[in-house]
C-alpha atoms as a PDB file:
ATOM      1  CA  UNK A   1     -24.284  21.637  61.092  1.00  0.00           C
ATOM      2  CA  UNK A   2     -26.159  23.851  58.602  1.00  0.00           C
ATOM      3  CA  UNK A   3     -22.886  24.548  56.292  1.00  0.00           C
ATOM      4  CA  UNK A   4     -22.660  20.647  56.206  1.00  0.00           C
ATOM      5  CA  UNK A   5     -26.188  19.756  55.484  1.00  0.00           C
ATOM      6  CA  UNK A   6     -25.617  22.775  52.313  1.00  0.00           C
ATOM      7  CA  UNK A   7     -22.393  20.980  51.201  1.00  0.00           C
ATOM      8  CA  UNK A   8     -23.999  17.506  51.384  1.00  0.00           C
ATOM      9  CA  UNK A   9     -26.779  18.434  49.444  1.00  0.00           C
ATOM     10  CA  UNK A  10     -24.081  20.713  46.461  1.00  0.00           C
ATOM     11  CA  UNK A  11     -22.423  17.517  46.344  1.00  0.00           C
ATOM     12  CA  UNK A  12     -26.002  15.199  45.470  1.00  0.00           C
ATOM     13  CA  UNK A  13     -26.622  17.831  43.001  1.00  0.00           C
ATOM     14  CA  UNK A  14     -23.855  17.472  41.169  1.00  0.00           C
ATOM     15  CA  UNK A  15     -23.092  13.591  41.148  1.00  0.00           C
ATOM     16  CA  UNK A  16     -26.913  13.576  39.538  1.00  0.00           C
ATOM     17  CA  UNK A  17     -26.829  11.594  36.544  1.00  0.00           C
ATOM     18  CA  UNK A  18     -28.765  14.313  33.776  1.00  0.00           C
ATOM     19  CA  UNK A  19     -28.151  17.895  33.832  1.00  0.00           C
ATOM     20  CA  UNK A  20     -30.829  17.605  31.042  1.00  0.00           C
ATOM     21  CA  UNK A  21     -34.311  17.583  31.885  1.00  0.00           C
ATOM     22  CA  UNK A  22     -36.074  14.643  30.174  1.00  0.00           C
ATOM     23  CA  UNK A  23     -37.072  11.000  30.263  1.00  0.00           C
ATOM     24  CA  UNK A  24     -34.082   8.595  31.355  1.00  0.00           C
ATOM     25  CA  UNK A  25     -33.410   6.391  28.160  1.00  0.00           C
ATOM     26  CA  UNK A  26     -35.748   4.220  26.354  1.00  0.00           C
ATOM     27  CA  UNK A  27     -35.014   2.848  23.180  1.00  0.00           C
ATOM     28  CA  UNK A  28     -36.608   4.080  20.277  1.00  0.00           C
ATOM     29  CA  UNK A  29     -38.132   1.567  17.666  1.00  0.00           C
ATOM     30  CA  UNK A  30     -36.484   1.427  14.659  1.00  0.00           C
ATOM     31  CA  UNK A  31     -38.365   1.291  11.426  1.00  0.00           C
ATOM     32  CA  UNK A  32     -36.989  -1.288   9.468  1.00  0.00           C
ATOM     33  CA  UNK A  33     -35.165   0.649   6.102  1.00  0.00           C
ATOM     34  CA  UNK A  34     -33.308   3.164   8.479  1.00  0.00           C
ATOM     35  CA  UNK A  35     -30.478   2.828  11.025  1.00  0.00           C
ATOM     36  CA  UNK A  36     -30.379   4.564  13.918  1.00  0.00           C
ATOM     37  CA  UNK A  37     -27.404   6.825  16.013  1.00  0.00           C
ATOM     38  CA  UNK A  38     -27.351   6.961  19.733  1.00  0.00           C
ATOM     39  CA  UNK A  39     -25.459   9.690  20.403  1.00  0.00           C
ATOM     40  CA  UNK A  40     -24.876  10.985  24.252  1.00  0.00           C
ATOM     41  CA  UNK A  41     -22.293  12.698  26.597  1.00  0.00           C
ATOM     42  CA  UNK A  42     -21.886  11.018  30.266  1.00  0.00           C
ATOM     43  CA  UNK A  43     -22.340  13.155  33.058  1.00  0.00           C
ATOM     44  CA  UNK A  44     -19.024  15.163  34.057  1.00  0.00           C
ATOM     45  CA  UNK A  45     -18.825  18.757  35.528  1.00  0.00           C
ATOM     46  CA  UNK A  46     -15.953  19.536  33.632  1.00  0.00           C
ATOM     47  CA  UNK A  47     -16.837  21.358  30.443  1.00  0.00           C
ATOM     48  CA  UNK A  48     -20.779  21.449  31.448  1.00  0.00           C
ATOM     49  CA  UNK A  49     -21.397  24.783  30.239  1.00  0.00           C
ATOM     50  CA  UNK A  50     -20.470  23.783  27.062  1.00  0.00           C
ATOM     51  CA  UNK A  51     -22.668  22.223  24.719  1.00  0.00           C
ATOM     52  CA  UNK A  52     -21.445  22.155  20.614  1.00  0.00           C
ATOM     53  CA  UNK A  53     -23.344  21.341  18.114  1.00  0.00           C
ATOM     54  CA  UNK A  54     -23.467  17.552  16.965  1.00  0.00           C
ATOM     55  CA  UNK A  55     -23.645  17.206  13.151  1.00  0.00           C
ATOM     56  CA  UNK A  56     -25.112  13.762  12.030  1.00  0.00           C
ATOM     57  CA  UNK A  57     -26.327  13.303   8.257  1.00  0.00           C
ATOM     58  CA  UNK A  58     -29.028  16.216   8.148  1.00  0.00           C
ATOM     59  CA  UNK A  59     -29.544  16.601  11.686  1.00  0.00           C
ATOM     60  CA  UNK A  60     -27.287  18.785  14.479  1.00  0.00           C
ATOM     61  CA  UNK A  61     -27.945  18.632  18.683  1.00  0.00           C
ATOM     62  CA  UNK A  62     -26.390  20.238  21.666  1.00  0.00           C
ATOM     63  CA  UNK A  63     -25.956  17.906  24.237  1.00  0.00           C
ATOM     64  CA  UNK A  64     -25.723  18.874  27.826  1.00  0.00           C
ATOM     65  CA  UNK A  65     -23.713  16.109  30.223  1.00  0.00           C
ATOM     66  CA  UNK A  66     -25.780  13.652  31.283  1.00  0.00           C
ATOM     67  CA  UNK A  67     -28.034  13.882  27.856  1.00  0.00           C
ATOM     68  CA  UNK A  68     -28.605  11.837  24.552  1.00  0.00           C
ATOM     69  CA  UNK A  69     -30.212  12.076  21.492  1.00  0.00           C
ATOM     70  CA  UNK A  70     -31.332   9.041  18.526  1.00  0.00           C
ATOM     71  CA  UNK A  71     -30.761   9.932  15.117  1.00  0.00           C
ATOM     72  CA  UNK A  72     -32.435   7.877  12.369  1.00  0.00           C
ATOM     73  CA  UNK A  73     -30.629   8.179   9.613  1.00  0.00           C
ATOM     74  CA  UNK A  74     -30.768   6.195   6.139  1.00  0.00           C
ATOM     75  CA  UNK A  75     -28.756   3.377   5.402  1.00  0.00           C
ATOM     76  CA  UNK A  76     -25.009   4.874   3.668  1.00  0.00           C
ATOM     77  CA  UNK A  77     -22.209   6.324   4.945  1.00  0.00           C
ATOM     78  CA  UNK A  78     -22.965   9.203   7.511  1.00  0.00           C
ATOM     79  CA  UNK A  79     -20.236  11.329   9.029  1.00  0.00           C
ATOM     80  CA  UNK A  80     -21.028  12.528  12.734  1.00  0.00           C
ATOM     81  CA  UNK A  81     -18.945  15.795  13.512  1.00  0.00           C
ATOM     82  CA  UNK A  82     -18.354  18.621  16.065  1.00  0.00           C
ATOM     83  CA  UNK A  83     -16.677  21.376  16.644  1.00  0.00           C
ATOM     84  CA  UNK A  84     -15.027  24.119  18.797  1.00  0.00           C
ATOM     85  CA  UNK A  85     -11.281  25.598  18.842  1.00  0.00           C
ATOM     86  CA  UNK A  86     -10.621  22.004  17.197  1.00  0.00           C
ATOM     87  CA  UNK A  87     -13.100  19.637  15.680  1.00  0.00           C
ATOM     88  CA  UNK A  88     -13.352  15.663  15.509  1.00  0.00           C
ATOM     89  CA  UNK A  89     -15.483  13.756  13.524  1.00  0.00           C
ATOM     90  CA  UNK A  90     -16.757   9.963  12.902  1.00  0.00           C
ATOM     91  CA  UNK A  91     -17.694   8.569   9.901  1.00  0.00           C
ATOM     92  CA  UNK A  92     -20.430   5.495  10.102  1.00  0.00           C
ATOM     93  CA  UNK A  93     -21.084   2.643   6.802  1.00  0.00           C
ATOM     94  CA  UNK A  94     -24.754   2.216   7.955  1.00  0.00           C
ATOM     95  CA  UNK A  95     -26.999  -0.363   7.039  1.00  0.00           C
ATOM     96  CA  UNK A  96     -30.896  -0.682   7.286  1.00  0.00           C
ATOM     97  CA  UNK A  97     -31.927  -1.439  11.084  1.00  0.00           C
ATOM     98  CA  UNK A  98     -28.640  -0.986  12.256  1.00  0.00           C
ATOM     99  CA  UNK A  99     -28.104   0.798  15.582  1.00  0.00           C
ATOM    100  CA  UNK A 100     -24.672   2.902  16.253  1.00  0.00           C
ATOM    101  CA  UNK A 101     -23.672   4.047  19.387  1.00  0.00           C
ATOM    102  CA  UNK A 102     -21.668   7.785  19.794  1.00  0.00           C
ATOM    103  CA  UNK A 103     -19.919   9.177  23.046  1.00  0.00           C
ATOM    104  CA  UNK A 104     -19.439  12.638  23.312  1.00  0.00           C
ATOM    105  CA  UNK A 105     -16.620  13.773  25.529  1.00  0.00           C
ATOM    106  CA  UNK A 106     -15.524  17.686  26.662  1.00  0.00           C
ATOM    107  CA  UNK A 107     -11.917  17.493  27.390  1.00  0.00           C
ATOM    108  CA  UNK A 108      -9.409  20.691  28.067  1.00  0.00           C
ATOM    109  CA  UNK A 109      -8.707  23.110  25.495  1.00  0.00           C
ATOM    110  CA  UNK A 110      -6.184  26.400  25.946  1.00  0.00           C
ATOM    111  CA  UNK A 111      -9.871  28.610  25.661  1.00  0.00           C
ATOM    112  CA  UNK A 112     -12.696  26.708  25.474  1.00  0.00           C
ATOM    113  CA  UNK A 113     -13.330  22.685  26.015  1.00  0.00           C
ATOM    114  CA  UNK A 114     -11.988  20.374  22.995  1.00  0.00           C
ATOM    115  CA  UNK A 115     -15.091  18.132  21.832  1.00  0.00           C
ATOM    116  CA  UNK A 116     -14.073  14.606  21.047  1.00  0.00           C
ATOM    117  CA  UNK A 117     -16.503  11.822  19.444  1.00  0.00           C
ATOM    118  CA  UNK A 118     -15.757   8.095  20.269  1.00  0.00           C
ATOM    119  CA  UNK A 119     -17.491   4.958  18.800  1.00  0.00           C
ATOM    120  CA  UNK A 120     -18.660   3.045  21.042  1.00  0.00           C
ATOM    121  CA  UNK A 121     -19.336  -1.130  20.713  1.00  0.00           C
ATOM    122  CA  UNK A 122     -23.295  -2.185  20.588  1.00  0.00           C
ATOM    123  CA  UNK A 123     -22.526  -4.424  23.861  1.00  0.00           C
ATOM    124  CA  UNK A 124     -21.514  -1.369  25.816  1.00  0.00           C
ATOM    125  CA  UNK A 125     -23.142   1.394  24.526  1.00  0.00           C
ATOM    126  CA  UNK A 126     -26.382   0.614  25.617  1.00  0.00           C
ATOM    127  CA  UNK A 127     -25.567   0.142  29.576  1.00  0.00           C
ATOM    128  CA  UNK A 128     -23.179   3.407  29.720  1.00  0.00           C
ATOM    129  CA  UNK A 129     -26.358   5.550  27.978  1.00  0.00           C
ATOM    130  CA  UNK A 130     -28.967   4.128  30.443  1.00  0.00           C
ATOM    131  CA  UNK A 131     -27.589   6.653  32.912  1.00  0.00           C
ATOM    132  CA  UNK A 132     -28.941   9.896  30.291  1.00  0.00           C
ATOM    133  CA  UNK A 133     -31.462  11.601  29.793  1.00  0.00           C
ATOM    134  CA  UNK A 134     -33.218  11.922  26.619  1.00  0.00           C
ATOM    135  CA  UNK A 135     -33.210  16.171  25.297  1.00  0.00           C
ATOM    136  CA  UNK A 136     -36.241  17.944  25.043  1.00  0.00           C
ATOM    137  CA  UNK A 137     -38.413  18.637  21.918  1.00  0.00           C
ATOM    138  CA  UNK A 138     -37.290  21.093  19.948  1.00  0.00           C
ATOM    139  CA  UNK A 139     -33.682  20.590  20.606  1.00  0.00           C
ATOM    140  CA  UNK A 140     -32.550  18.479  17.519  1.00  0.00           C
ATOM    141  CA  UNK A 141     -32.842  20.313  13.964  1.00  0.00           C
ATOM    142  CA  UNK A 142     -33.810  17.963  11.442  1.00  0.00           C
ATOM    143  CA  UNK A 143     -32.905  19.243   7.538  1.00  0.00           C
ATOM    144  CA  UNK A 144     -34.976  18.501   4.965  1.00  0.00           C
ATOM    145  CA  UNK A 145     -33.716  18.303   1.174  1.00  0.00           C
END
């Protein structure tokens, strides 16, 4: 009875939707000469350890699964990248109060998980983010020139 009331409570832990701690999503306003990146990784145990660095413009964030993070970037072309034994990256044509929507995804690599970045459509990016949490101060870098 014990053993089973362990294992049912191991298995609610890990179908939890945020690994990260932080507020669920809430969209961010957007100041009108800027466009703004969603970018997030669904919750899956399978590469959860890993968290690569997410280049965007001037800013880079680790994601955990289950965790996003808003870039506001200016308007322009911005190139979103990542890397690990391979690296992928998406290029965005911005424009001012645009909002872009980024999936990361861990799949199998022969040593360490294979980052991959998918676009992801305005009318479905928004309900498949809901589900994340929102990364805690201090974990994107913002570069200034």
């Amino acid at each position: 009875m014990r053993a089973g009331a362990i294992s049912l409570l191991v298995c609610l832990a890990l179908s939890a939707g945020c690994a990260v701690q932080g507020r669920q999503f809430e969209k961010q306003p957007l100041p009108p000469d800027q466009a703004e990146i969603y970018i997030y990784r669904p919750y899956s145990f399978a590469g959860s350890l890993l968290r690569p660095p997410v280049v965007c413009g001037d800013s880079v964030a680790r994601l955990g699964p289950g965790g996003y993070q808003v870039f506001k970037v200016k308007p322009g072309t911005v190139v979103c990248r990542t890397e690990t034994e391979t690296a992928d990256a998406v290029e965005f044509d911005t424009r001012p109060g645009g909002v872009y929507y980024l999936k990361e995804d861990i799949g199998w690599g022969f040593s360490i998980g294979h980052p991959h970045l998918y676009p992801v459509d305005s009318d479905k990016g928004p309900d498949e983010i809901a589900q994340c949490c929102v990364l805690e101060p201090g974990s994107v870098t913002e570069h200034q020139d």
